[in-house]
Protein backbone atom coordinates (compact mmCIF):
# COMPACT_ATOMS: atom_id res chain seq x y z
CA UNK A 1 -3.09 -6.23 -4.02
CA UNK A 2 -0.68 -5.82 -6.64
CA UNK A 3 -1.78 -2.43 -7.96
CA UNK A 4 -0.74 -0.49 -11.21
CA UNK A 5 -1.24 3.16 -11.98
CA UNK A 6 -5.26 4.09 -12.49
CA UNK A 7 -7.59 5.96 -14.70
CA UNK A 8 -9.22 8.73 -12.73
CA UNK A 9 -13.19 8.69 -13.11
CA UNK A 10 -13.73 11.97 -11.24
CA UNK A 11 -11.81 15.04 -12.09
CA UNK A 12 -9.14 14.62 -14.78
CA UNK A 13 -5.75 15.30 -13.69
CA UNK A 14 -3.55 17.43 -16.59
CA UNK A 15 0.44 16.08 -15.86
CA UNK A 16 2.64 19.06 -15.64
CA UNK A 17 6.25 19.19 -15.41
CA UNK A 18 6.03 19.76 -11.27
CA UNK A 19 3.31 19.23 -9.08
CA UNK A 20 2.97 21.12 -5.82
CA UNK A 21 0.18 20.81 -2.91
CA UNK A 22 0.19 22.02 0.50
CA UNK A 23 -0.34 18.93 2.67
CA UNK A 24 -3.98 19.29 4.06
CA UNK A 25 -6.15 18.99 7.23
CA UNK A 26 7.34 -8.86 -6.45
CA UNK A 27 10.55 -10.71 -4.55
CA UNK A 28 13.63 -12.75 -3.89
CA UNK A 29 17.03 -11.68 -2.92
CA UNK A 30 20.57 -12.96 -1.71
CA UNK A 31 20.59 -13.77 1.53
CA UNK A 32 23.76 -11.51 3.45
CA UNK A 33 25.21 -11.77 6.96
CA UNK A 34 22.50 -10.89 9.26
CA UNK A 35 20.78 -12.69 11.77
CA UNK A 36 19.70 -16.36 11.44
CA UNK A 37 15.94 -15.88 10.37
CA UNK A 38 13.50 -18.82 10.36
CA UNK A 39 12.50 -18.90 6.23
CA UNK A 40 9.33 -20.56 7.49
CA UNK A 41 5.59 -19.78 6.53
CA UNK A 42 4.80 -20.05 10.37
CA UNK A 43 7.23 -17.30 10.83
CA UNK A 44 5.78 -14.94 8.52
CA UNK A 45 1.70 -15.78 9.83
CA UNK A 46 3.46 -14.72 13.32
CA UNK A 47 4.55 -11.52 12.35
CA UNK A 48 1.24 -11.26 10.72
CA UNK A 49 -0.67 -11.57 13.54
CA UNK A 50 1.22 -9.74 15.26
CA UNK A 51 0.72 -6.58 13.16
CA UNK A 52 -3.42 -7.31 12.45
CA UNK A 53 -3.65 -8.15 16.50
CA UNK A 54 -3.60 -6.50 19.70
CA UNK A 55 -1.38 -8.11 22.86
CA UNK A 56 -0.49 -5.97 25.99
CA UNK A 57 3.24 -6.26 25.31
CA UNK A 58 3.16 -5.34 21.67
CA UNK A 59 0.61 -2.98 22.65
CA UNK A 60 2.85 -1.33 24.78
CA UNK A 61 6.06 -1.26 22.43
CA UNK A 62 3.77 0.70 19.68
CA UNK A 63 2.75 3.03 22.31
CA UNK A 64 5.56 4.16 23.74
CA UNK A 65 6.95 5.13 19.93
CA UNK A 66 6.56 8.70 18.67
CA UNK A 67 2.85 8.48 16.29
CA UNK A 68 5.28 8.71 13.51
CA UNK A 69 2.76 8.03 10.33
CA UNK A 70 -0.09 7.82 12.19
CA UNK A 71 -0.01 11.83 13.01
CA UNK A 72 -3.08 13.22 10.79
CA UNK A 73 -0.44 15.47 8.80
CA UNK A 74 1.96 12.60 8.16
CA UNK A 75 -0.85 10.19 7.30
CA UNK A 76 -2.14 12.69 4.76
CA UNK A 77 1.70 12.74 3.08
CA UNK A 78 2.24 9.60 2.89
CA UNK A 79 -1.42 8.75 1.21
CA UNK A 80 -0.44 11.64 -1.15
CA UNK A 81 2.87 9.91 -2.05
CA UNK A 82 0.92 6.54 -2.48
CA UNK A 83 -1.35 8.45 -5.12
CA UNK A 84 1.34 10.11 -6.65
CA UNK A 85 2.71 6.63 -7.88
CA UNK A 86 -0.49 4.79 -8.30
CA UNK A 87 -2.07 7.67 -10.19
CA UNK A 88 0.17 10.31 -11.15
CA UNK A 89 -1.64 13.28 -8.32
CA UNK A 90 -0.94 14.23 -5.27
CA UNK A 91 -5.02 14.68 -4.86
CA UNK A 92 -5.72 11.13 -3.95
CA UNK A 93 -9.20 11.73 -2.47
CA UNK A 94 -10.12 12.75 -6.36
CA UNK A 95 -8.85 8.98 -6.95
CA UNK A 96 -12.62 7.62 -4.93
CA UNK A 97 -14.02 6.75 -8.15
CA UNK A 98 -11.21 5.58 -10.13
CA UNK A 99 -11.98 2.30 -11.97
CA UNK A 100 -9.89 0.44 -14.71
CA UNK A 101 -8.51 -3.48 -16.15
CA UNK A 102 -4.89 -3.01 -16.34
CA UNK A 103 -4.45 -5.66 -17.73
CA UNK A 104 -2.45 -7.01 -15.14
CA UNK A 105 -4.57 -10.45 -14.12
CA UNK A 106 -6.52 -8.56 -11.04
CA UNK A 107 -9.61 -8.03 -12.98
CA UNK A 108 -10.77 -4.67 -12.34
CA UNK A 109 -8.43 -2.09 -9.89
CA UNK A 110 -10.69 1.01 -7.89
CA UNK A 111 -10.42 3.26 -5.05
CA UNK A 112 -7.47 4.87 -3.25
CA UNK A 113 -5.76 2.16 -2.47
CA UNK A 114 -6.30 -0.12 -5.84
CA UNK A 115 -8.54 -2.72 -4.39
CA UNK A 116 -9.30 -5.63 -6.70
CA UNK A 117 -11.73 -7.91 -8.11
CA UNK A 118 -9.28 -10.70 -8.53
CA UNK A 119 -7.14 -10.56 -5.10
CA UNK A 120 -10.61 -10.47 -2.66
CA UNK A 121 -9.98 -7.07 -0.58
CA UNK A 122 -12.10 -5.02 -3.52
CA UNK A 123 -14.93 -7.95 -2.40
CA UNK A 124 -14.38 -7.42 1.57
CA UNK A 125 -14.80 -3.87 1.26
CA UNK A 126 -18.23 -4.16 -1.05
CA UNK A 127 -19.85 -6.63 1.43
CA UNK A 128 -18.62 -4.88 4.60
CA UNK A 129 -20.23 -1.34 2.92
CA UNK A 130 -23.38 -3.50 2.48
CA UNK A 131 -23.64 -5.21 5.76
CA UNK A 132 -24.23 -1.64 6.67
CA UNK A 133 -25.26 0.43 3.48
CA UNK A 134 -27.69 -3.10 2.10
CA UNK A 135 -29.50 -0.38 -0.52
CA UNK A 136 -26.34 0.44 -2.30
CA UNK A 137 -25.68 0.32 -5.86
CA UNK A 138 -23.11 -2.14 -5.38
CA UNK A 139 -24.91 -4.80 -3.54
CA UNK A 140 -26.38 -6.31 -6.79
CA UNK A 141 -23.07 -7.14 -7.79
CA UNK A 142 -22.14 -9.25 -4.55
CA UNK A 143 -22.95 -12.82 -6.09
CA UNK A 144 -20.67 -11.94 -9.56
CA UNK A 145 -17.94 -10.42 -7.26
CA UNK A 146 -17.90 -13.79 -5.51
CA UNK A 147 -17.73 -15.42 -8.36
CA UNK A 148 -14.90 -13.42 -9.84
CA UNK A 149 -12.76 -13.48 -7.04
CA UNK A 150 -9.36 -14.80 -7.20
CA UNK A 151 -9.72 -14.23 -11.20
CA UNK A 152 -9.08 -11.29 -13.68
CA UNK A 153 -12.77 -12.18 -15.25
CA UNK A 154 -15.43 -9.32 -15.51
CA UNK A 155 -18.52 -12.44 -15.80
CA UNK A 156 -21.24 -10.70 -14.27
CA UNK A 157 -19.70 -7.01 -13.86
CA UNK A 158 -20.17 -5.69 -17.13
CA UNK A 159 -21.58 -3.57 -18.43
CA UNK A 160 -22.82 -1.82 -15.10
CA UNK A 161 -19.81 -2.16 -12.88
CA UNK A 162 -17.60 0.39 -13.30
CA UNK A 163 -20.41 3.21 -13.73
CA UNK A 164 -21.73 1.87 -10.16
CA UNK A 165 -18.73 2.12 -9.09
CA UNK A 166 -18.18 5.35 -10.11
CA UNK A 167 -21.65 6.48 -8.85
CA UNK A 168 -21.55 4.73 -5.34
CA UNK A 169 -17.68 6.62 -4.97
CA UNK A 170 -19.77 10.14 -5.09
CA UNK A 171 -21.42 9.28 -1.80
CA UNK A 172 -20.03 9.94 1.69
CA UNK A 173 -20.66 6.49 3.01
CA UNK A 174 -18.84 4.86 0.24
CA UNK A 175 -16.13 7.48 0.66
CA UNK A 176 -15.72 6.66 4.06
CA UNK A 177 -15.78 2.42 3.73
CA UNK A 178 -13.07 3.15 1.58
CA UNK A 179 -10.66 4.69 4.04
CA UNK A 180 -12.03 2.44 6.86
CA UNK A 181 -10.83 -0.70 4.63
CA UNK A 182 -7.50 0.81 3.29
CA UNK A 183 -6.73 1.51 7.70
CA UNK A 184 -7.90 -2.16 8.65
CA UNK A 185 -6.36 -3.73 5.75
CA UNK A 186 -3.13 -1.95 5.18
CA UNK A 187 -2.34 1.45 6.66
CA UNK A 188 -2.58 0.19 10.31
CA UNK A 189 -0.74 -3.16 10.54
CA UNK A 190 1.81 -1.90 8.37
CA UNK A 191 2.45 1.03 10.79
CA UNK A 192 1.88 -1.42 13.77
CA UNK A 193 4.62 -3.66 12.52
CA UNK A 194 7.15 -0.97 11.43
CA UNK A 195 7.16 0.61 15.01
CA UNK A 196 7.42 -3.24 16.51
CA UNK A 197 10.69 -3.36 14.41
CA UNK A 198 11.67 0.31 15.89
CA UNK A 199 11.06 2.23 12.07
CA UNK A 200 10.14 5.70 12.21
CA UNK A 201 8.50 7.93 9.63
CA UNK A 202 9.79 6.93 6.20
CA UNK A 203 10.16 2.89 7.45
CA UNK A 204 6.27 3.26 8.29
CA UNK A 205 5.71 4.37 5.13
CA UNK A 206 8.00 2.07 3.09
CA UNK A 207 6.13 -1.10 4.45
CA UNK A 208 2.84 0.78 3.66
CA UNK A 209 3.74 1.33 0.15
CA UNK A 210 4.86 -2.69 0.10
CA UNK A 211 1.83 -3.79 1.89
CA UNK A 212 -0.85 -1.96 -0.06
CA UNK A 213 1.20 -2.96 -3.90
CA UNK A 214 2.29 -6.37 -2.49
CA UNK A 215 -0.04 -7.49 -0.38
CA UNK A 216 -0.40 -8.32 3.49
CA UNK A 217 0.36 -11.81 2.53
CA UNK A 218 3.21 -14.16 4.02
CA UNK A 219 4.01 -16.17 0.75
CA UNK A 220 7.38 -15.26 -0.59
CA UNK A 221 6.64 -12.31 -2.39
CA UNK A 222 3.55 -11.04 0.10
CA UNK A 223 4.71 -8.28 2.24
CA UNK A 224 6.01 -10.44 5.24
CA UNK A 225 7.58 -12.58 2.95
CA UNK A 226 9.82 -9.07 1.79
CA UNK A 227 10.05 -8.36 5.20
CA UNK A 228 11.36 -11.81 6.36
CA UNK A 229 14.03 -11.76 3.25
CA UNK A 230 15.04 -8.15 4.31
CA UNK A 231 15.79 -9.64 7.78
CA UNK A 232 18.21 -11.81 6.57
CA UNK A 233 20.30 -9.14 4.69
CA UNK A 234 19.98 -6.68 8.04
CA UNK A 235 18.63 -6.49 11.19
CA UNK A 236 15.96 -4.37 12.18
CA UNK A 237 16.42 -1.34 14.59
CA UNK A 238 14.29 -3.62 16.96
CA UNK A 239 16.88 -6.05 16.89
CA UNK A 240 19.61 -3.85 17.25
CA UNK A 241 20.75 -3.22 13.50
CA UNK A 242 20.97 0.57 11.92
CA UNK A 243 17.45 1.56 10.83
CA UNK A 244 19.17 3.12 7.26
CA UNK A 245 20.68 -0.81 6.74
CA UNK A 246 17.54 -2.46 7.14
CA UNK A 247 15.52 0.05 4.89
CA UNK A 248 18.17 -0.19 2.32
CA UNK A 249 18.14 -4.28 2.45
CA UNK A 250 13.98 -4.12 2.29
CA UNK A 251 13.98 -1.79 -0.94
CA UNK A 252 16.44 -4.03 -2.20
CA UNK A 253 14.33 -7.15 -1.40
CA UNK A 254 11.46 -5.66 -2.94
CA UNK A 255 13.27 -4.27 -5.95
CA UNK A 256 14.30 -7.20 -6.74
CA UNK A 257 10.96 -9.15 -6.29
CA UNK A 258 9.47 -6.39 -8.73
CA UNK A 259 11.92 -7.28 -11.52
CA UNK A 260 12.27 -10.90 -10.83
CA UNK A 261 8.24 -10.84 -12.02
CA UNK A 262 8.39 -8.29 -14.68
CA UNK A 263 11.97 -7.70 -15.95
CA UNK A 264 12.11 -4.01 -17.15
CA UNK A 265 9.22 -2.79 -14.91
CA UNK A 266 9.27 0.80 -13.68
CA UNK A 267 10.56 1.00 -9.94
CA UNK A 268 10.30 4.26 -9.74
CA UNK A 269 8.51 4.57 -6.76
CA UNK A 270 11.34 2.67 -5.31
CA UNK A 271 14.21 4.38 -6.74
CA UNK A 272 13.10 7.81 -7.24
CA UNK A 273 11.05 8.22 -4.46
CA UNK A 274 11.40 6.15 -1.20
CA UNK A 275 15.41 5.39 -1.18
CA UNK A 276 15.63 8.82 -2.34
CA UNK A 277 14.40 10.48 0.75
CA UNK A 278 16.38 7.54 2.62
CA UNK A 279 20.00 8.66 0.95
CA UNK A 280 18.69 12.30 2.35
CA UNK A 281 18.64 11.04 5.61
CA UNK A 282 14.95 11.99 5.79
CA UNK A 283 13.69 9.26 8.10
CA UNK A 284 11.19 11.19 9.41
CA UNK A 285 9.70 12.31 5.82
CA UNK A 286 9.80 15.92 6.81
CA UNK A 287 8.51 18.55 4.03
CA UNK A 288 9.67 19.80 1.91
CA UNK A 289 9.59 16.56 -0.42
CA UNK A 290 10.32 16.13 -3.48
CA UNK A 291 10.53 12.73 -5.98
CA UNK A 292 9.97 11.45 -9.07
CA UNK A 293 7.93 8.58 -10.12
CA UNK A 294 7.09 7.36 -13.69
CA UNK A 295 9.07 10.31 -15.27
CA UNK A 296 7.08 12.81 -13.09
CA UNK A 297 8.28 15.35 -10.57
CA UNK A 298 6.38 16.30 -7.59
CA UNK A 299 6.67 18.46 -4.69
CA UNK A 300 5.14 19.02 -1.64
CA UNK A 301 6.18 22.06 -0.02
């Protein structure tokens, strides 16, 4: 859940200066004078549920908000922005196959989205794909991916992992458990709970960015713990507060959390990138874009 840039297994990606594509088809902070928010762990599991869960009311608050990231156009952006940090393209479905250690204490990071062998979603997706896909050339590795889980050991994965990996991301069925996961894990309840706090475009996408590198998890540093420390610094246009205040005080929050665990890591993707199209007063991330992340430029016209 926390990711860090990938290796590409499919087509190799040559960095240039400026990339252009035309869009197809962690934390701890001061706490400032907002509201009075309850620091507790019961909190945070509420808000949880209440962006992985459907309810009539809340139901009817996310409906009645513009689709925001969840048009087809916008959701293609922002996963090309995602890939643009995590693996230095704008062509994120190339990024299927991708398969590397880090070195980071996740084991081994894959996919689109970075799921991992140490923080259990990489396992959720493999034995979801085989409750339906059982002959798959990933299935043999089910009883060492339980195993590893929660660790950054490879006992049982190599040597054959990463080249089944790489093999089962060439199929269409694979292709397609990976997007199904990245929706049900991340992409939809961190668009669910950015239009129950009354974010539009670029909010949806910062707590999709936070929820896919920090996790949907409601310790301190999981994404609703960000979000609860953000709410103490500003409130949320749901609560009444300016929606450029609260997204300011959340990138804050979760710059902070980045360097608080790494001191001299890149935030980039922060700085460069998402408060960057917030200082433009581009809250509804409307192309043309363009950002740097890691020391690259890219553009998408």
């Amino acid at each position: 859940m926390k990711r860090s840039a990938l290796l590409l297994a499919a087509v190799p990606v040559v960095a240039t200066a400026v990339y252009m594509l035309v869009p197809g088809g962690s934390d701890g902070a001061a706490v400032g004078d907002g509201p009075a928010v309850s620091a507790s762990p019961p909190a945070r599991e509420q808000a949880k549920e209440r962006a992985e869960s459907e309810s009539a009311k809340d139901d009817k608050v996310v409906a009645s908000r513009p689709p925001g990231l969840a048009d087809p156009a916008k959701k293609e952006l922002a996963q090309q922005i995602l890939a643009s940090a995590e693996n230095a393209t704008l062509r994120w479905r190339e990024t299927y196959g991708s398969i590397e250690d880090a070195g980071d204490g996740v084991g081994y990071t894959a996919g689109i989205v970075g799921f991992t062998t140490g923080t259990h979603d990489l396992l959720a997706l493999v034995e979801g794909y085989t409750e339906d896909h059982p002959d798959n050339g990933l299935a043999g590795y089910l009883p060492a991916l339980r195993e590893v889980d929660g660790t950054d050991s490879h006992e049982g994965l190599d040597p054959g992992f990463t080249a089944a990996w790489q093999a089962e991301a060439r199929t269409p069925a694979f292709r397609a458990a990976q997007e199904a996961e990245r929706d049900r894990v991340y992409f939809d309840p961190a668009v669910r709970m950015a239009k129950l706090d009354g974010l539009g475009t670029l909010g949806q996408f910062v707590y999709y960015d936070a929820m896919v590198r920090r996790g949907p998890d409601t310790g301190s540093d999981g994404f609703y713990g960000l979000r609860e420390q953000a709410m103490r610094k500003a409130r949320t246009p749901g609560q009444g507060g300016g929606e450029k205040a609260f997204l300011e005080a959340f990138l804050d929050v979760r710059r902070a959390a980045v360097l608080a665990k790494k001191p001299g890591s890149d935030t980039s993707r922060i700085d460069t990138a998402q408060r960057r199209f917030l200082r433009e007063g581009n809250l509804e991330l409307t192309t043309p874009l363009t950002w740097q992340v890691h020391g690259e430029a890219f553009r998408v016209p």
